[in-house]
Each structure stands twice: as structure tokens, then as C-alpha cells.
N, C-alpha and C. Protein backbone atom coordinates (compact mmCIF):
# COMPACT_ATOMS: atom_id res chain seq x y z
N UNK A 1 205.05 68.18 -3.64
CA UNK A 1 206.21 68.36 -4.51
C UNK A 1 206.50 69.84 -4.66
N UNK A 2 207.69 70.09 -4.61
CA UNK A 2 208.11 71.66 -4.85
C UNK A 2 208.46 72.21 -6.27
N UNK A 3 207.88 72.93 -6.11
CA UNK A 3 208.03 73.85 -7.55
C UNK A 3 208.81 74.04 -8.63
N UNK A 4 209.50 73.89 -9.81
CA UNK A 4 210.98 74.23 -10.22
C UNK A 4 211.34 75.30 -9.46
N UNK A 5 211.09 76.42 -9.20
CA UNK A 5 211.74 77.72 -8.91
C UNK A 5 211.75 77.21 -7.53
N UNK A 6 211.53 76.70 -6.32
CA UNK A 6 211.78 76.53 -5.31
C UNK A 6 212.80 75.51 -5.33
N UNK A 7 212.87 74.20 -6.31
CA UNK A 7 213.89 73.38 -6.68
C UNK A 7 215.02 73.80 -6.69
N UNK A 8 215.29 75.15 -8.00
CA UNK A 8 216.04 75.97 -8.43
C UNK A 8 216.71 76.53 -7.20
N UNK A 9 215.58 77.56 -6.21
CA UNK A 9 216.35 77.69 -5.27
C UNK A 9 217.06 77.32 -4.24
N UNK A 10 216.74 75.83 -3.96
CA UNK A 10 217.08 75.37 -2.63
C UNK A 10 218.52 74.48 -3.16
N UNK A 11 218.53 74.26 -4.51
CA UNK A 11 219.69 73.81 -5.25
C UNK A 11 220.66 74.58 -5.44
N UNK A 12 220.30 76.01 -5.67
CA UNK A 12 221.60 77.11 -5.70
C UNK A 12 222.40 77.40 -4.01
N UNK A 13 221.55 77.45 -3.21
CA UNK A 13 221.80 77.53 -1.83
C UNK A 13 222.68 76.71 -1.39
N UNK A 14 222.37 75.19 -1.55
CA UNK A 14 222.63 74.05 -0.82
C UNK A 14 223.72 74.10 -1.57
N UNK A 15 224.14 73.67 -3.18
CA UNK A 15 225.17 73.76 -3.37
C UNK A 15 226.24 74.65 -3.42
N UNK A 16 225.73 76.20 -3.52
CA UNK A 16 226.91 77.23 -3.25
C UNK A 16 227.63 76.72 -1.85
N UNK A 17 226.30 76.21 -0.83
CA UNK A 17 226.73 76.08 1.04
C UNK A 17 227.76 74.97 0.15
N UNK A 18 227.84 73.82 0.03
CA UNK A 18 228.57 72.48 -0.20
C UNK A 18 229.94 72.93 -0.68
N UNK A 19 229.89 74.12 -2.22
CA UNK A 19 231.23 74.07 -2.59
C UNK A 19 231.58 75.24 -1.47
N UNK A 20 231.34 76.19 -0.67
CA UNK A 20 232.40 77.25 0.40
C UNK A 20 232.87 76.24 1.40
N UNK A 21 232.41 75.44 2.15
CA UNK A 21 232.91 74.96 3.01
C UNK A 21 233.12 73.87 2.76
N UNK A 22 232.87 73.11 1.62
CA UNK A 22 233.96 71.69 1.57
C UNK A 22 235.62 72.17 1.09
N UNK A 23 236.25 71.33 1.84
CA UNK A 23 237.98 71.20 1.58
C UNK A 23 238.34 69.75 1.48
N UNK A 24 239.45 69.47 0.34
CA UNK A 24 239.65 67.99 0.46
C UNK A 24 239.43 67.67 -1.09
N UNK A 25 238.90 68.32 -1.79
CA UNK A 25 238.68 68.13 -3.23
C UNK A 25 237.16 67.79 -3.98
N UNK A 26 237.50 67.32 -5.01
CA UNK A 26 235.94 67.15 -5.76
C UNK A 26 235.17 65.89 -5.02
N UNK A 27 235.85 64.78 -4.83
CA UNK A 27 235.52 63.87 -4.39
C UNK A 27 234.82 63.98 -2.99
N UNK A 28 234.92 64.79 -2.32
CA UNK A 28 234.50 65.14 -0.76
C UNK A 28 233.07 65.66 -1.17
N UNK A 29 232.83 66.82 -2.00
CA UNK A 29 232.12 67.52 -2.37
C UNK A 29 230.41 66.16 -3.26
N UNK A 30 231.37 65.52 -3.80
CA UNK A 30 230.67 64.49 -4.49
C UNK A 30 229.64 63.75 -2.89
N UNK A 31 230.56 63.21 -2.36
CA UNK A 31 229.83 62.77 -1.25
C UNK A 31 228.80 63.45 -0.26
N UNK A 32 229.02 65.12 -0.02
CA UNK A 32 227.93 65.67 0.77
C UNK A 32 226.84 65.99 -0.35
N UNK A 33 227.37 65.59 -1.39
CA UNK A 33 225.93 66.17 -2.67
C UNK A 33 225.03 64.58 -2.42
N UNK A 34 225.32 63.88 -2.18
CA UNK A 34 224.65 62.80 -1.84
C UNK A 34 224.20 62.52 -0.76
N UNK A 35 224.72 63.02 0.30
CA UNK A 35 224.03 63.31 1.74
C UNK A 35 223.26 64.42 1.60
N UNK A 36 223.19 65.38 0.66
CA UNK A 36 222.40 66.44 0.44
C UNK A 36 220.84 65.90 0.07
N UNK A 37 220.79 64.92 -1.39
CA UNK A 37 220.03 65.09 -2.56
C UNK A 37 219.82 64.08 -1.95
N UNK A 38 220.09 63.19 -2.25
CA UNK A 38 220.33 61.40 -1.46
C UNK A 38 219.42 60.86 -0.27
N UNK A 39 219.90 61.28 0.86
CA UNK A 39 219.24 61.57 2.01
C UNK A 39 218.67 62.29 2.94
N UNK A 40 218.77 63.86 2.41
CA UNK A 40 217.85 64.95 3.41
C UNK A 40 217.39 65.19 2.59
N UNK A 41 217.25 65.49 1.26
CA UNK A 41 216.17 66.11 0.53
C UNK A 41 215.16 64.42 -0.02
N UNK A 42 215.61 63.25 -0.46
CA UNK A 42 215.28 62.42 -1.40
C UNK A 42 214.88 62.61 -2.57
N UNK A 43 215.45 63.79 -3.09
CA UNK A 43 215.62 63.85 -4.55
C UNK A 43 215.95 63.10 -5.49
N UNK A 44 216.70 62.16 -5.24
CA UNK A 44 217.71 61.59 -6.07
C UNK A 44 217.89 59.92 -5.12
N UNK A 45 217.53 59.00 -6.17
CA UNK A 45 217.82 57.53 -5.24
C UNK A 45 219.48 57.31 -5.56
N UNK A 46 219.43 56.37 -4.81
CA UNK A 46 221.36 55.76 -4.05
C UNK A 46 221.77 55.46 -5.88
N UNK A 47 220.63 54.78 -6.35
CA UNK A 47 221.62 54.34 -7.51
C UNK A 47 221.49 55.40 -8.55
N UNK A 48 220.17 55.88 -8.75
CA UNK A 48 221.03 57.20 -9.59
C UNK A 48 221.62 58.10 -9.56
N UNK A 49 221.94 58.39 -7.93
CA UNK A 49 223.50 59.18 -7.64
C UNK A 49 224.54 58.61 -8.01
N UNK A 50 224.74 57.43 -7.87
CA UNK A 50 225.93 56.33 -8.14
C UNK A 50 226.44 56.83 -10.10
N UNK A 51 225.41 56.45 -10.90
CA UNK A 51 225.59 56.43 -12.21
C UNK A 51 226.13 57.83 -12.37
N UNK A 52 225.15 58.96 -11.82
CA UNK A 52 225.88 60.40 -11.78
C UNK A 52 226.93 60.73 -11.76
N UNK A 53 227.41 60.04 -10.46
CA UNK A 53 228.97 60.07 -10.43
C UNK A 53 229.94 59.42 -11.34
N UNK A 54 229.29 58.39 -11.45
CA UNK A 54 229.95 57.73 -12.89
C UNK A 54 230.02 58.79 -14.01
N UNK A 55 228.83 59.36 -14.21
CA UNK A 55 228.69 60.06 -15.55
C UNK A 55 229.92 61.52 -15.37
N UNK A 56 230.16 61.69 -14.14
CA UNK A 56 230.88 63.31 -13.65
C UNK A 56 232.33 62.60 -13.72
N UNK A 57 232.72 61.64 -13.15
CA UNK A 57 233.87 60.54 -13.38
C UNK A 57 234.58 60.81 -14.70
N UNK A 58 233.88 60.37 -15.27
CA UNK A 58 234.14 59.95 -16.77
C UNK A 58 234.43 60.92 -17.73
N UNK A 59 233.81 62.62 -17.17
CA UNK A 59 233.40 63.32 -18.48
C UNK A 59 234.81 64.46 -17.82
N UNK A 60 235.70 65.05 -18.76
CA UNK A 60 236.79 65.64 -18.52
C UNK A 60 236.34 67.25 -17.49
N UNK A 61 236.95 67.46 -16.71
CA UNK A 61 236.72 68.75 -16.01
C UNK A 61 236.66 68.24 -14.64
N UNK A 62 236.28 69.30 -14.04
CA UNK A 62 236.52 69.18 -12.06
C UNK A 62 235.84 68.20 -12.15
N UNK A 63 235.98 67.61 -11.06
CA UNK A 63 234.88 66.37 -10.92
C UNK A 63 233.13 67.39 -10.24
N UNK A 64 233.52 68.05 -9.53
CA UNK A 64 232.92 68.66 -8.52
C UNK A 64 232.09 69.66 -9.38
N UNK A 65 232.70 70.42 -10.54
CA UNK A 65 231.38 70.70 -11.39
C UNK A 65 230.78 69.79 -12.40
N UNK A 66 231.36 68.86 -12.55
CA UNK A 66 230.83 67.44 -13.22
C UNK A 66 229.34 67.32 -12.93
N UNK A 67 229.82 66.62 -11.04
CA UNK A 67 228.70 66.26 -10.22
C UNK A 67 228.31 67.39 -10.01
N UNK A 68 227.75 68.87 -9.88
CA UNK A 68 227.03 69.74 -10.34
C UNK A 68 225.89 69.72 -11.37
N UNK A 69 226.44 69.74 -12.01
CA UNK A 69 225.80 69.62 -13.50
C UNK A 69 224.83 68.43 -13.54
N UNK A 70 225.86 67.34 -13.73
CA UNK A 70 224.17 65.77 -13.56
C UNK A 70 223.29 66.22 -12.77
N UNK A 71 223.74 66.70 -11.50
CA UNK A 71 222.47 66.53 -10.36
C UNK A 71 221.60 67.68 -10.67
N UNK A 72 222.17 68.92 -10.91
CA UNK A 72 221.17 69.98 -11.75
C UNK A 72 220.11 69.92 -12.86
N UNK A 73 221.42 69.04 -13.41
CA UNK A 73 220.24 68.42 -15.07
C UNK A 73 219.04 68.09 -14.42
N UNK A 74 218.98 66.49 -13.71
CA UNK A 74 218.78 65.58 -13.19
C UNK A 74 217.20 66.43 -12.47
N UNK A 75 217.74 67.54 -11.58
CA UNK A 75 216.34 67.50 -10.85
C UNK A 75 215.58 69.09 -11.59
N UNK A 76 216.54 69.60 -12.09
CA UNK A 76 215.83 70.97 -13.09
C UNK A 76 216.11 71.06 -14.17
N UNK A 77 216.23 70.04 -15.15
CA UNK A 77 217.16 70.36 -16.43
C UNK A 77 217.80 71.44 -17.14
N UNK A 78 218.16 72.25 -17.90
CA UNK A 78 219.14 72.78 -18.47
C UNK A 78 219.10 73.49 -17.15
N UNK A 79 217.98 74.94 -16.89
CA UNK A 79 218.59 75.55 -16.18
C UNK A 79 218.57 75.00 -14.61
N UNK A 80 218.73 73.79 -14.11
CA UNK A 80 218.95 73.48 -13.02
C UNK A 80 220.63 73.49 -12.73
N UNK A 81 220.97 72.75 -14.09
CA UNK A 81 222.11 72.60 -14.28
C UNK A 81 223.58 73.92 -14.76
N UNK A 82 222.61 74.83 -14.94
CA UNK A 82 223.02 76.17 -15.35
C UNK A 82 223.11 76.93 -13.66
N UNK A 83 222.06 76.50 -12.58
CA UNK A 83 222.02 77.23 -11.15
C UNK A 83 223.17 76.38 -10.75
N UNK A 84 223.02 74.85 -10.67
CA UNK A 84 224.62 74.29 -9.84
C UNK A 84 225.74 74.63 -10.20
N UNK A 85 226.22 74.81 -11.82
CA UNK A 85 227.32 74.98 -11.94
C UNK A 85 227.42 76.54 -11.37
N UNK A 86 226.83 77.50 -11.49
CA UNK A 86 227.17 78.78 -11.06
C UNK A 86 227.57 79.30 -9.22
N UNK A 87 226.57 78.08 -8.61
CA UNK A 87 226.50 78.12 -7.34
C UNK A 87 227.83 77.21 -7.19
N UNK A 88 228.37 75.96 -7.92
CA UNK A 88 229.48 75.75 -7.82
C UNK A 88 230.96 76.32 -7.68
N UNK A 89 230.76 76.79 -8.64
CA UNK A 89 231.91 77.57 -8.86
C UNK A 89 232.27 78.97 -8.51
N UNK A 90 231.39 80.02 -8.06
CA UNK A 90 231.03 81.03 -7.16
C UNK A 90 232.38 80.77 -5.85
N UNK A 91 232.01 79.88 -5.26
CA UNK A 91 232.77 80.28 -4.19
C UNK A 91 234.67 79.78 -4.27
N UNK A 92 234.87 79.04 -5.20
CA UNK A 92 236.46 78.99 -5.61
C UNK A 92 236.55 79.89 -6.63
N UNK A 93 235.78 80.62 -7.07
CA UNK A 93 236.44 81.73 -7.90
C UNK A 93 236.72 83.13 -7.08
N UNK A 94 235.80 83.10 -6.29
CA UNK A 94 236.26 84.42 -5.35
C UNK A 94 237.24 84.28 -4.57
N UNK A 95 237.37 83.03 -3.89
CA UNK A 95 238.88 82.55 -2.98
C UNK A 95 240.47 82.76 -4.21
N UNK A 96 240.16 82.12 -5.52
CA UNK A 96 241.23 81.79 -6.02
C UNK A 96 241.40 83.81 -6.72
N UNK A 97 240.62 84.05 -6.48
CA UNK A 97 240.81 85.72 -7.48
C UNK A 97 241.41 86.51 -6.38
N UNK A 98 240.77 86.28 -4.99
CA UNK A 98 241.66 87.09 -3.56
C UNK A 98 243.11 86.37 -3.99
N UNK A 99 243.29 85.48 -3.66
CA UNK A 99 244.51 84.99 -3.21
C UNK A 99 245.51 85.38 -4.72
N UNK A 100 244.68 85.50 -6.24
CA UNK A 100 245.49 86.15 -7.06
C UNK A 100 246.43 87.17 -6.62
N UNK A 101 245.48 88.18 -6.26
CA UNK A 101 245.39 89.76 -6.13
C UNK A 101 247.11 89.61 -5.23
N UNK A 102 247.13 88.88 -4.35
CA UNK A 102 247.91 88.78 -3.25
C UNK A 102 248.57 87.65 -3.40
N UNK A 103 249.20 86.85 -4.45
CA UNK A 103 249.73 85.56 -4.57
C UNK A 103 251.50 86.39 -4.23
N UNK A 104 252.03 87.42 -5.16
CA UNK A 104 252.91 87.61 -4.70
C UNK A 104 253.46 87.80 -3.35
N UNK A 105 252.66 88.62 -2.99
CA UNK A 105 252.75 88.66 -0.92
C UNK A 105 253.14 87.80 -0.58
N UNK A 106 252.18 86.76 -0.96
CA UNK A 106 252.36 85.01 -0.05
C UNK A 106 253.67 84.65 -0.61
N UNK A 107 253.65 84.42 -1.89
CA UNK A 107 254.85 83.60 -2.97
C UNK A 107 256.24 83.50 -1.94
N UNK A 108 256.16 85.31 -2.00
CA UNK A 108 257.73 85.72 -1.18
C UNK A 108 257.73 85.64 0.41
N UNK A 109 256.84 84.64 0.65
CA UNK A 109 256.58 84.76 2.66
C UNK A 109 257.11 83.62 2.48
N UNK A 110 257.97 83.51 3.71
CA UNK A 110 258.72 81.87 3.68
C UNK A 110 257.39 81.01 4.14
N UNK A 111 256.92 81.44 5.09
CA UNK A 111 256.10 80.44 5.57
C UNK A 111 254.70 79.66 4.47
N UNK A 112 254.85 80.97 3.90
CA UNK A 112 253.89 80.43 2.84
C UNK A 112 254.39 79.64 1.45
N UNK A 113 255.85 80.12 1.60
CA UNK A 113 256.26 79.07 0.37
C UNK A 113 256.25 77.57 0.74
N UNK A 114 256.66 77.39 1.80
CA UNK A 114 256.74 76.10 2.56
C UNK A 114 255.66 75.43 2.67
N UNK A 115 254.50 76.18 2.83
CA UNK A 115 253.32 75.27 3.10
C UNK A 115 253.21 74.85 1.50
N UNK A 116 253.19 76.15 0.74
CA UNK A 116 252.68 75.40 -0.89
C UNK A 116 253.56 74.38 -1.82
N UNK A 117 254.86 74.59 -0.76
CA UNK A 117 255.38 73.45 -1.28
C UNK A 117 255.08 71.75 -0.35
N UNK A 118 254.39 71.73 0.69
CA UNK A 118 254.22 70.67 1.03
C UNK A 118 252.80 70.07 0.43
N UNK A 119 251.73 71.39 0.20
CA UNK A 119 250.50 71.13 -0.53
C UNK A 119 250.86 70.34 -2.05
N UNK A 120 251.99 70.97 -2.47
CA UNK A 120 252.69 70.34 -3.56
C UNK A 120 252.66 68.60 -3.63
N UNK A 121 252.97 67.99 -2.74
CA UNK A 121 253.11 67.18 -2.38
C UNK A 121 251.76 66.36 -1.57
N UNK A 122 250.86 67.01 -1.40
CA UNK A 122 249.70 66.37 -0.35
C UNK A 122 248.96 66.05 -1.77
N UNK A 123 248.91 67.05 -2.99
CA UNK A 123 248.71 66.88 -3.61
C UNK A 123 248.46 65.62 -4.91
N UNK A 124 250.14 65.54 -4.64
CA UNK A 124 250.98 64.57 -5.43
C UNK A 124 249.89 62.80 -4.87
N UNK A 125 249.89 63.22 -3.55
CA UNK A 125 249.47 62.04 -2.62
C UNK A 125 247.50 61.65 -3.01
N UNK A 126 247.08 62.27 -3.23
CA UNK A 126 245.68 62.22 -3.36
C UNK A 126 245.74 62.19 -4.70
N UNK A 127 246.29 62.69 -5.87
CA UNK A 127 246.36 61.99 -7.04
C UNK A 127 246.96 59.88 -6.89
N UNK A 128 247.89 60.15 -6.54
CA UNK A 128 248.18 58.66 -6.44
C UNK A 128 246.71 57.57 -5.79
N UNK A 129 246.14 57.93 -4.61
CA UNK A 129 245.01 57.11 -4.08
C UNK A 129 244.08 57.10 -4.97
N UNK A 130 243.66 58.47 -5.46
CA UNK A 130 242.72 58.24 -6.85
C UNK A 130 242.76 57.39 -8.08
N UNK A 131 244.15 57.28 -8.66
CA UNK A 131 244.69 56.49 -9.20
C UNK A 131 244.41 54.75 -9.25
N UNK A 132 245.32 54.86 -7.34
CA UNK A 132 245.30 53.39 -7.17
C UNK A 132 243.80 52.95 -6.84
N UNK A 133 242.31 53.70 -6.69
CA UNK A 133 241.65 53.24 -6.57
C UNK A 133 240.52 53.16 -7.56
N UNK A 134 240.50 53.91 -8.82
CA UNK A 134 240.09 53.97 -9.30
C UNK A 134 240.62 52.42 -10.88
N UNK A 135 241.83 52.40 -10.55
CA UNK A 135 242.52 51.04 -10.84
C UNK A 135 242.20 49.62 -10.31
N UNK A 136 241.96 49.66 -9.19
CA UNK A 136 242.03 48.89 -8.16
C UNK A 136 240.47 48.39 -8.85
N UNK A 137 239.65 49.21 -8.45
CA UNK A 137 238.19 48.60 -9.10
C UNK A 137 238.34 48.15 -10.51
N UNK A 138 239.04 49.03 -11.56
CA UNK A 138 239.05 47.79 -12.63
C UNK A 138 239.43 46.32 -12.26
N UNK A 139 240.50 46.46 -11.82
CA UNK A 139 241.23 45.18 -11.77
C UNK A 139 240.05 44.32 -10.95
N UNK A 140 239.47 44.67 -9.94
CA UNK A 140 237.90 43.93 -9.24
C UNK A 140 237.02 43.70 -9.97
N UNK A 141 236.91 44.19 -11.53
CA UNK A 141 235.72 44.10 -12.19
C UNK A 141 235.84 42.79 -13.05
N UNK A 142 237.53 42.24 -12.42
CA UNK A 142 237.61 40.98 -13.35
C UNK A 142 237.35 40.68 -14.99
N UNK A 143 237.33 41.87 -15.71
CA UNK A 143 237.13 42.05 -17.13
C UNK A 143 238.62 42.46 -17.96
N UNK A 144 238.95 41.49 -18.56
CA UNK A 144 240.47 40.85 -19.34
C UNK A 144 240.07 42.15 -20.12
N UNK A 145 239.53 42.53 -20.70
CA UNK A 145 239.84 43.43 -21.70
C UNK A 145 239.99 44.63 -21.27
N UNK A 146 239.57 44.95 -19.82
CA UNK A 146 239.53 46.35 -19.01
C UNK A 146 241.04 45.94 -18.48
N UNK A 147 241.42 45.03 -18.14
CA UNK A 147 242.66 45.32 -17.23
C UNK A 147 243.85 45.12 -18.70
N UNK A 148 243.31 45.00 -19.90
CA UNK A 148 244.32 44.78 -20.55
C UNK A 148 244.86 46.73 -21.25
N UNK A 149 243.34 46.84 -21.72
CA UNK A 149 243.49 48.46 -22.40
C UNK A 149 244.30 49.14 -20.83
N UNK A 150 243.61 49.08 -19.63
CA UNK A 150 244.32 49.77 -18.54
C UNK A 150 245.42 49.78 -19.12
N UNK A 151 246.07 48.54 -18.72
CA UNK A 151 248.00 48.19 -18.74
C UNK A 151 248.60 48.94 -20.21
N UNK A 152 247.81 49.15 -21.13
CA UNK A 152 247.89 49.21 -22.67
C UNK A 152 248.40 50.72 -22.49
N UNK A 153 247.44 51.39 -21.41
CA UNK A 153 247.03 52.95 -21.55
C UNK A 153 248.22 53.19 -20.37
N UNK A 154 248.83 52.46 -19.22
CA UNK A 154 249.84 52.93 -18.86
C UNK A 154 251.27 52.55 -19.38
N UNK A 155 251.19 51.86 -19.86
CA UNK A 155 253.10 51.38 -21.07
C UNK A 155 252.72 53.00 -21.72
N UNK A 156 251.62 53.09 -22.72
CA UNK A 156 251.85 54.13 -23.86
C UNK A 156 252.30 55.22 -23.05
N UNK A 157 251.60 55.97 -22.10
CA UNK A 157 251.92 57.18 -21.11
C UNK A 157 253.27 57.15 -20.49
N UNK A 158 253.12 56.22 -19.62
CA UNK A 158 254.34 56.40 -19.11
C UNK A 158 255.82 55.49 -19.10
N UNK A 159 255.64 54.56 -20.08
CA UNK A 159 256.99 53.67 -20.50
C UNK A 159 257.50 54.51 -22.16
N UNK A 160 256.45 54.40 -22.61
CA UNK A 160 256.73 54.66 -24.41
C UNK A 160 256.67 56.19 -24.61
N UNK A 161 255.74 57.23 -23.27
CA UNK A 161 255.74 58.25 -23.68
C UNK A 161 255.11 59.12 -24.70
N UNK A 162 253.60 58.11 -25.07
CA UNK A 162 252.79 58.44 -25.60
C UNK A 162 251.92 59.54 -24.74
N UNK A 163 251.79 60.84 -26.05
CA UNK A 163 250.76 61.87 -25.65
C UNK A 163 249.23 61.48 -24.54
N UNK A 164 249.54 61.96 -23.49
CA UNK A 164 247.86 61.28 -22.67
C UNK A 164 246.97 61.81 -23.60
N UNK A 165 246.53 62.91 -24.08
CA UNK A 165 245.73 63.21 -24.89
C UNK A 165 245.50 61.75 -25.79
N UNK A 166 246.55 61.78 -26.85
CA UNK A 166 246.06 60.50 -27.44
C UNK A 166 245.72 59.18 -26.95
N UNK A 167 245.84 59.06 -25.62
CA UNK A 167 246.30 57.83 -24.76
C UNK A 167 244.21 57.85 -24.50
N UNK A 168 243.46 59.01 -23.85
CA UNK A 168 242.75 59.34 -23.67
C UNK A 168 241.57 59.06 -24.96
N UNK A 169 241.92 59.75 -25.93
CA UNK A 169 241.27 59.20 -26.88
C UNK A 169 241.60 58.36 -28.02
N UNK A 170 242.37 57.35 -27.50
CA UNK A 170 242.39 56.02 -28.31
C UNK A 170 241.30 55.43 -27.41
N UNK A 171 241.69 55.40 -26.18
CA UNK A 171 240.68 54.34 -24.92
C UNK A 171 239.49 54.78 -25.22
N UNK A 172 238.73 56.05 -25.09
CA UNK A 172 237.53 56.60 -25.50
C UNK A 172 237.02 55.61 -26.94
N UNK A 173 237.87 55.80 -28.05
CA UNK A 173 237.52 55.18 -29.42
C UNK A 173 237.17 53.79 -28.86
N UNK A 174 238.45 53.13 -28.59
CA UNK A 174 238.26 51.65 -27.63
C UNK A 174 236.54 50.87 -26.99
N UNK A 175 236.41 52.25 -25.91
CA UNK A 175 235.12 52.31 -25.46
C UNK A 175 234.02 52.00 -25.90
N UNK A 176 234.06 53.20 -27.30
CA UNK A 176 232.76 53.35 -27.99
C UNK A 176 232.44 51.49 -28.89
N UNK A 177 233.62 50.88 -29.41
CA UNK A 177 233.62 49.96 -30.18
C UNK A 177 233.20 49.00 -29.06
N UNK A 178 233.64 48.53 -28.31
CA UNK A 178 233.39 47.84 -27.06
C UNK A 178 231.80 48.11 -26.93
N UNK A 179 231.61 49.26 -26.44
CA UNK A 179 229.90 49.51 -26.20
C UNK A 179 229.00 48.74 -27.32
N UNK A 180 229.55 49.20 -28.67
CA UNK A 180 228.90 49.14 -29.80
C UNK A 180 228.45 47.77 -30.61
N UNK A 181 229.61 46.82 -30.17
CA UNK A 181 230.07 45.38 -30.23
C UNK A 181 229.28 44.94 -29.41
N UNK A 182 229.42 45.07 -28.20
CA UNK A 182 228.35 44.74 -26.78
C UNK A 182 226.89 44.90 -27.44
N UNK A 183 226.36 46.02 -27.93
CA UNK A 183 224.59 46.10 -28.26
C UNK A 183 224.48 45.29 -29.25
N UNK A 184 225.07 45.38 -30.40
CA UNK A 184 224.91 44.24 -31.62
C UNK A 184 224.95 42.81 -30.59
N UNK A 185 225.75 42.21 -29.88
CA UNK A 185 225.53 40.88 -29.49
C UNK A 185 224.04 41.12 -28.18
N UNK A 186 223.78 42.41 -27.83
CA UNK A 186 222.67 41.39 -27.43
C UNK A 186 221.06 41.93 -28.10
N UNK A 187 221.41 42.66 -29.21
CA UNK A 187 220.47 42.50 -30.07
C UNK A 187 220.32 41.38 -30.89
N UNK A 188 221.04 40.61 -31.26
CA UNK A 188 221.36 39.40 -31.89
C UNK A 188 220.68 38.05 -31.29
């Protein structure tokens, strides 16, 4: 078994390597952290990567320092989780601070307006699949009360024009009562 501080290090490495050269979003990134931890190191079994991701899913922010963080906790606690997020985020902060420095340059280059306006749009497109799939599995989970709050939580947003914030944490409140209701019946 390896050391924390060798843990530490081979976790700052591997994930700084994961976030410079993954492209494609958090979700891409999610998946080589599991071909990472998962299967070349065996740090981490199939299903408690699974819940991880659930837990990075669920909790507001990138997904990609989400899943950082669990898997840091997970195999070095606080400061494991203190090395991923830093090794995370390291390499899109230096890309997004260049391309600051020089956003006007680009802004006013046709060619570059054009591309960021089609990224605009590639964009638009990978929100929607996330959407429809992350929907899609409710509706598979066959649970009336999940596909009902769903439908509940898209009328308020986008028919009635209710605040997502509040939309967000009514369902959260929702959640907790649901959870809470659930342990009383099978403590009972």
C-alpha cells in the first residue's frame, strides 16, 4: 500500500494530466477519473465511483471539480481533496487567464468570432443531451413521484417562469422530506 504523501502525489499528477488534456467537458473528465482510479490504479471500486459521481452530479459547481473533490476526499481526505481540486483547476485557469489577456484580439478576428459563435451553439447542444439524459433516466426509474416533481420543476421554470433558484430549492426541500419519510417507514 502507498503512503498518503505518495497517494497525494500520484493524485496531483494524474489529475492535473486528466484536467490539461481532456476536452469535451466535465463529463469526459469524470470518465478518465475512472479509468484512472477505477482501473489502473484500483483505488476506488466500479460502484463507489458510480455513487461519487452521483454525489459530484448532484452538488452545484463544475461537475469536474465535483468529481475532484469525492475522489480526493475518498482516497486522502481533506487534504487529498484540497491536492485534486488544485491540480484540477490549475490547468483551465491558466488557459482561460491567456486567452483573457488576449480575448480582445480574438473577439475582433472574424474567424474567431465565428468559431465562438458556433461553440455558442455546440454548446447549446451538449446542454440539451445532458438534459435529455439525465431526464431520460428518471423517467427509467419508473418512480411517479420523480417523474411528477420533474414535470412540476419544468412548468415552474419554463411555462410559469418561476426563479430556477427557487425551482432548485423547492426540489432539494422536496428531496430531503422524501428521504426523511422514506427512513421513518423503514424504521417502522
Amino acid at each position: 500500500m502507498k503512503t498518503k504523501r505518495e497517494i497525494l502525489k500520484t493524485l496531483f499528477w494524474s489529475t492535473l494530466y486528466l484536467s490539461a488534456f481532456t476536452f469535451g467537458g466535465g463529463y469526459v473528465i469524470v470518465t478518465l477519473m475512472k479509468k484512472k482510479f477505477v482501473d489502473e490504479y484500483k483505488w476506488i471500486r466500479e460502484d463507489e465511483m458510480l455513487d461519487l459521481v452521483a454525489i459530484a452530479q448532484s452538488s452545484p459547481g463544475a461537475i469536474a471539480v465535483n468529481g475532484a473533490i469525492v475522489i480526493g476526499y475518498k482516497l486522502a481526505g481533506f487534504l487529498g481533496a484540497a491536492t485534486a481540486i488544485l491540480a484540477t483547476i490549475l490547468p483551465p485557469f491558466a488557459v482561460i487567464s491567456l486567452v483573457s489577456v488576449f480575448y480582445n484580439a480574438f473577439r475582433e478576428n472574424l474567424i474567431i468570432s465565428l468559431m465562438l459563435e458556433g461553440m455558442q451553439a455546440g454548446v447549446g447542444a451538449v446542454i440539451a443531451v445532458v438534459v435529455y439524459e439525465m431526464g431520460s433516466g428518471i423517467i427509467r426509474g419508473k418512480s411517479t413521484s420523480s417523474n411528477m416533481i420533474m414535470a412540476g420543476a419544468f412548468l415552474a421554470s419554463c411555462v410559469f417562469g418561476v426563479n430556477v433558484v427557487l425551482v432548485v430549492l423547492v426540489c432539494g426541500l422536496i428531496g430531503v422530506v422524501r428521504t426523511l419519510a422514506k427512513g421513518r417507514e423503514e424504521r417502522a
